[in-house]
N, C-alpha and C. Protein backbone atom coordinates (compact mmCIF):
# COMPACT_ATOMS: atom_id res chain seq x y z
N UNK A 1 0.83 -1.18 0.00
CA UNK A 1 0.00 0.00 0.00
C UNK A 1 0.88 1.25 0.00
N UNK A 2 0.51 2.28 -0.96
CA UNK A 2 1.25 3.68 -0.35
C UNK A 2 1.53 4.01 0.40
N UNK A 3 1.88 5.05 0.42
CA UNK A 3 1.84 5.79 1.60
C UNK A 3 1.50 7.20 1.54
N UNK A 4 0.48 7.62 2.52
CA UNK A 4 -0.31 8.92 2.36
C UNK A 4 -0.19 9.58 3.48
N UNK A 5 -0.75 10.80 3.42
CA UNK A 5 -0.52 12.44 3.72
C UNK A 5 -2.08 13.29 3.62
N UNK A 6 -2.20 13.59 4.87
CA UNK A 6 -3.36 14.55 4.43
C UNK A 6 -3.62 15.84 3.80
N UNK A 7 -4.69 16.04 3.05
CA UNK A 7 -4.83 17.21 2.35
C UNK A 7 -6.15 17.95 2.49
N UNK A 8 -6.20 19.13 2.74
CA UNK A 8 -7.34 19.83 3.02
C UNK A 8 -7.21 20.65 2.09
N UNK A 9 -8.13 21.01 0.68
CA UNK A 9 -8.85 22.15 0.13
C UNK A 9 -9.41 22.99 0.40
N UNK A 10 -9.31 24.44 0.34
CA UNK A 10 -10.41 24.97 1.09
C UNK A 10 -10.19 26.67 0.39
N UNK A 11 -11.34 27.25 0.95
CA UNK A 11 -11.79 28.60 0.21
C UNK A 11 -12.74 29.06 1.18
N UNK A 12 -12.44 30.66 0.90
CA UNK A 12 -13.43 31.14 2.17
C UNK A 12 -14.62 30.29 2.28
N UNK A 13 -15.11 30.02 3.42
CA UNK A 13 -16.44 29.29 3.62
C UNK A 13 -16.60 28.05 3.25
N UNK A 14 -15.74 27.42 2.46
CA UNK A 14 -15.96 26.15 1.78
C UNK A 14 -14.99 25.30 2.08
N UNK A 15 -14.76 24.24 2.42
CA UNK A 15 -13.50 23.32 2.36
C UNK A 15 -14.24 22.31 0.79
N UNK A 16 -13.47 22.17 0.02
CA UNK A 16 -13.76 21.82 -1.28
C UNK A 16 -13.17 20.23 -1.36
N UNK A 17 -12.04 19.74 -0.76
CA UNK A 17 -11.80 18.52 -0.47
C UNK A 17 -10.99 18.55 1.10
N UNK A 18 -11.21 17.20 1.44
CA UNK A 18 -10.35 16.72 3.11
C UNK A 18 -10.29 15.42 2.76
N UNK A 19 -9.06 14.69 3.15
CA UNK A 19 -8.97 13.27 2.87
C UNK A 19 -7.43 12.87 3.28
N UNK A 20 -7.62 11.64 3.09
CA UNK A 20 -5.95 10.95 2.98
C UNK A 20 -6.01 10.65 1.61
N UNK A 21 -4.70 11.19 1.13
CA UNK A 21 -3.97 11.35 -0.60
C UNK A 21 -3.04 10.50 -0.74
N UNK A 22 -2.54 10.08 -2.11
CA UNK A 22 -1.39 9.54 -2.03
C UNK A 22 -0.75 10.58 -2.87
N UNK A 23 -1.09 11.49 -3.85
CA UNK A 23 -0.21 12.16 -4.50
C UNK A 23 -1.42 13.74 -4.79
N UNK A 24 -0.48 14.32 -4.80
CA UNK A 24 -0.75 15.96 -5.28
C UNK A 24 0.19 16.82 -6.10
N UNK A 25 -0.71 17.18 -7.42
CA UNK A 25 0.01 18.24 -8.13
C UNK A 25 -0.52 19.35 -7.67
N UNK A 26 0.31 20.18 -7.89
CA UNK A 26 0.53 21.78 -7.68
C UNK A 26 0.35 22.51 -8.87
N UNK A 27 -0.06 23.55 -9.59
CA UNK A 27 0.77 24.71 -10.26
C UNK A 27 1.06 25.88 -9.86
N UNK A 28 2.81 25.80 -9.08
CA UNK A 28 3.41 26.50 -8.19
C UNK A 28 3.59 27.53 -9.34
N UNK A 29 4.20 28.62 -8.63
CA UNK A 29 4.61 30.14 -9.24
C UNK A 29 5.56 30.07 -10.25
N UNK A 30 6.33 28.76 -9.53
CA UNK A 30 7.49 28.79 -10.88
C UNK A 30 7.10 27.24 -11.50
N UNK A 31 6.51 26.37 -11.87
CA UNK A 31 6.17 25.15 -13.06
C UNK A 31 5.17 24.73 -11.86
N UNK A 32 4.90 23.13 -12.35
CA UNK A 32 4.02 22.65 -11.70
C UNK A 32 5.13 21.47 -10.89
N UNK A 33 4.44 21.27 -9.42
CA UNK A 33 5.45 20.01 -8.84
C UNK A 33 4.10 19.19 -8.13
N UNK A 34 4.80 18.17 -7.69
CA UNK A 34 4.51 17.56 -7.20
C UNK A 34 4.33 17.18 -5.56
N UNK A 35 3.27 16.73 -5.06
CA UNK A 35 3.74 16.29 -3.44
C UNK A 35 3.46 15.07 -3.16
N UNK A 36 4.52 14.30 -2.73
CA UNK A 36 4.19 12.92 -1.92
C UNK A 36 4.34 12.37 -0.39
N UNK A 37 3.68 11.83 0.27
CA UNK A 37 3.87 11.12 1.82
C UNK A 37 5.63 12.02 2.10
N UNK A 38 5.76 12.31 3.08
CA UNK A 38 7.20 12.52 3.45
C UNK A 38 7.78 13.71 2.91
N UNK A 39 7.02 14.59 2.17
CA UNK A 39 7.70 15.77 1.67
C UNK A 39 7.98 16.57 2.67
N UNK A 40 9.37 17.34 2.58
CA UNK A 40 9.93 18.59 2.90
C UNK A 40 9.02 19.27 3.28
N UNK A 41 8.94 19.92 4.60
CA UNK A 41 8.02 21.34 5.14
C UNK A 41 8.65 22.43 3.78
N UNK A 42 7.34 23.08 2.93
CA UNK A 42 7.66 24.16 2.15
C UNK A 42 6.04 25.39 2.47
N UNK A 43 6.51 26.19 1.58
CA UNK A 43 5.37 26.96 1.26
C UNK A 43 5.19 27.31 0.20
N UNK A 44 4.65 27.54 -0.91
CA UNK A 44 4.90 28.12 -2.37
C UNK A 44 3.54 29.26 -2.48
N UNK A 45 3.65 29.94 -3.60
CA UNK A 45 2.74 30.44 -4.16
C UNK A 45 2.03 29.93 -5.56
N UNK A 46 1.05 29.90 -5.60
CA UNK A 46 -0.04 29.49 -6.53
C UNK A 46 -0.17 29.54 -7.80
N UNK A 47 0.00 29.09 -8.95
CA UNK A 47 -1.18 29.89 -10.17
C UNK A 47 -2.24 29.66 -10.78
N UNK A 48 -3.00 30.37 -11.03
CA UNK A 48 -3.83 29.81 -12.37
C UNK A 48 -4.01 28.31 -12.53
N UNK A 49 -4.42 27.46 -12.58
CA UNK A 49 -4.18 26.26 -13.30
C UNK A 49 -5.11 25.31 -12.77
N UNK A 50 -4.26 23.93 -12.85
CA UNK A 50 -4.97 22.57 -12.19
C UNK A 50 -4.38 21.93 -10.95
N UNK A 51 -5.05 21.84 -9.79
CA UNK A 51 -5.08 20.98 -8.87
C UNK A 51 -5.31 19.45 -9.46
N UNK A 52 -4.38 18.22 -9.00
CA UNK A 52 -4.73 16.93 -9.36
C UNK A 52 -4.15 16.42 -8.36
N UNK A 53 -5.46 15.28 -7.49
CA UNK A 53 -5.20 14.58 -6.59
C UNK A 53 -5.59 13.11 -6.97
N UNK A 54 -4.77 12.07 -6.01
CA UNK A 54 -4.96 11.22 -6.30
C UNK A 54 -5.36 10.36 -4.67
N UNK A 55 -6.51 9.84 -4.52
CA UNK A 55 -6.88 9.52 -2.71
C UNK A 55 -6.41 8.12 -2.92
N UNK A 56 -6.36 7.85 -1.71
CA UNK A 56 -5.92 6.01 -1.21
C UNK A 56 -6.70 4.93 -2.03
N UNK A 57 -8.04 5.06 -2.69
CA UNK A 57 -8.77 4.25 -3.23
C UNK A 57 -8.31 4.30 -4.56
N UNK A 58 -7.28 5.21 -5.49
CA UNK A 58 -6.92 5.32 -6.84
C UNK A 58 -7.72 6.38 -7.67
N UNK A 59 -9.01 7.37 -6.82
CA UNK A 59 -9.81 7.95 -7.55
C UNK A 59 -9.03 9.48 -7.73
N UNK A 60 -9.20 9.48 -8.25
CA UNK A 60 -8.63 11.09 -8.98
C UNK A 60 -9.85 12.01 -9.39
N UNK A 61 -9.15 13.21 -8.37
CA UNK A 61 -9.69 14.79 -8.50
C UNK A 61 -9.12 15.58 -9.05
N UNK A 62 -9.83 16.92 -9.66
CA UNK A 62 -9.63 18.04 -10.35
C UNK A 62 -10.05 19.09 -9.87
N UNK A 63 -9.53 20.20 -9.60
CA UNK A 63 -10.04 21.33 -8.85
C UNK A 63 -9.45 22.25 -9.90
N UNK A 64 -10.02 23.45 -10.04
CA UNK A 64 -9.88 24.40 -10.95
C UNK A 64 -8.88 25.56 -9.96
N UNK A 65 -7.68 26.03 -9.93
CA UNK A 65 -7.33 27.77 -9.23
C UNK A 65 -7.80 28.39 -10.48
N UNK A 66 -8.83 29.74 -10.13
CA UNK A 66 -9.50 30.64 -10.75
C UNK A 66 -8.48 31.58 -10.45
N UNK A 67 -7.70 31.89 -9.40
CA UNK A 67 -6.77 32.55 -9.29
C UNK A 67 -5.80 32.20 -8.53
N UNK A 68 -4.59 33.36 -7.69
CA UNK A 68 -3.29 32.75 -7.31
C UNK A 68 -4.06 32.01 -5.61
N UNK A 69 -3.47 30.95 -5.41
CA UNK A 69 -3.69 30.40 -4.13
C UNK A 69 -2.35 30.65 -3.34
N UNK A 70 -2.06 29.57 -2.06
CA UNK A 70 -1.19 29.16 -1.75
C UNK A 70 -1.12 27.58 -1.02
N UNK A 71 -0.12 27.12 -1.08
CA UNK A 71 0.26 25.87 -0.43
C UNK A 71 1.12 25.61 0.63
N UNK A 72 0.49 25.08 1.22
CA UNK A 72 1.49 24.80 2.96
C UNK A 72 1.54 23.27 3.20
N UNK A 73 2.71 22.98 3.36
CA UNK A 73 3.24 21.46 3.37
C UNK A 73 3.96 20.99 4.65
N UNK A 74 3.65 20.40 5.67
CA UNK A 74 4.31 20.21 7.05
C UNK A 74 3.53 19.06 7.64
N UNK A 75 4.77 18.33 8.30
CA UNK A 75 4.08 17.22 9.14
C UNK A 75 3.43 16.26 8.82
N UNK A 76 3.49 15.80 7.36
CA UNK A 76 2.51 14.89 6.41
C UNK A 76 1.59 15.50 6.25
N UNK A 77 1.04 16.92 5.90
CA UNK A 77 0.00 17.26 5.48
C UNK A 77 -0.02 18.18 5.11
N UNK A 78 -0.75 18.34 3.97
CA UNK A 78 -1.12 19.78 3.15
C UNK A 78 -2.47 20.54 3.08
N UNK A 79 -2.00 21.89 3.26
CA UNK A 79 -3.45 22.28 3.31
C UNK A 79 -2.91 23.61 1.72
N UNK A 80 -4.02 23.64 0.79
CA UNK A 80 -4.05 24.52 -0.39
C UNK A 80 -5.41 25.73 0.15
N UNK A 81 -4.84 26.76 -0.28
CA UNK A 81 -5.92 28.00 0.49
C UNK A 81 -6.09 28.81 -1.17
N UNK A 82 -7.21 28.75 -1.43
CA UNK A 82 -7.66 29.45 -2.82
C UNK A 82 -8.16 30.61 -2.57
């Protein structure tokens, strides 16, 4: 089995996803990266683009940034703020 990391989506008023992930793309300020179980405490800034998650069951999500977000990565878990 993987190994996963939690991730919380969220936007004023809304949390848009919460779960255990096994993988998360980004489109950070400078390209798009990646996050897996065990990543480095970072912070980045956001762009434009596609959110793509992948949860413990293999199902894959899509979330739209309409504009710049940010990402916070610590402790096995990520939280994305739109």
């Amino acid at each position: 089995m993987a190994k996963t990391f939690h991730l919380t989506i969220a936007k004023i008023g809304e949390t848009l996803f919460e779960g255990e992930v096994v993988s998360l793309s980004l489109p950070g300020a400078e390209g798009v990266f990646e996050i897996l179980a065990g990543h480095e405490p970072l912070i980045s800034l956001l762009k434009k683009g596609e959110i793509r998650v992948k949860d413990v069951q293999g199902e894959r999500f899509h979330f739209e940034i309409p504009q710049n977000g940010v990402a916070e990565v610590s402790s096995n878990q990520a939280t994305i703020l739109l």
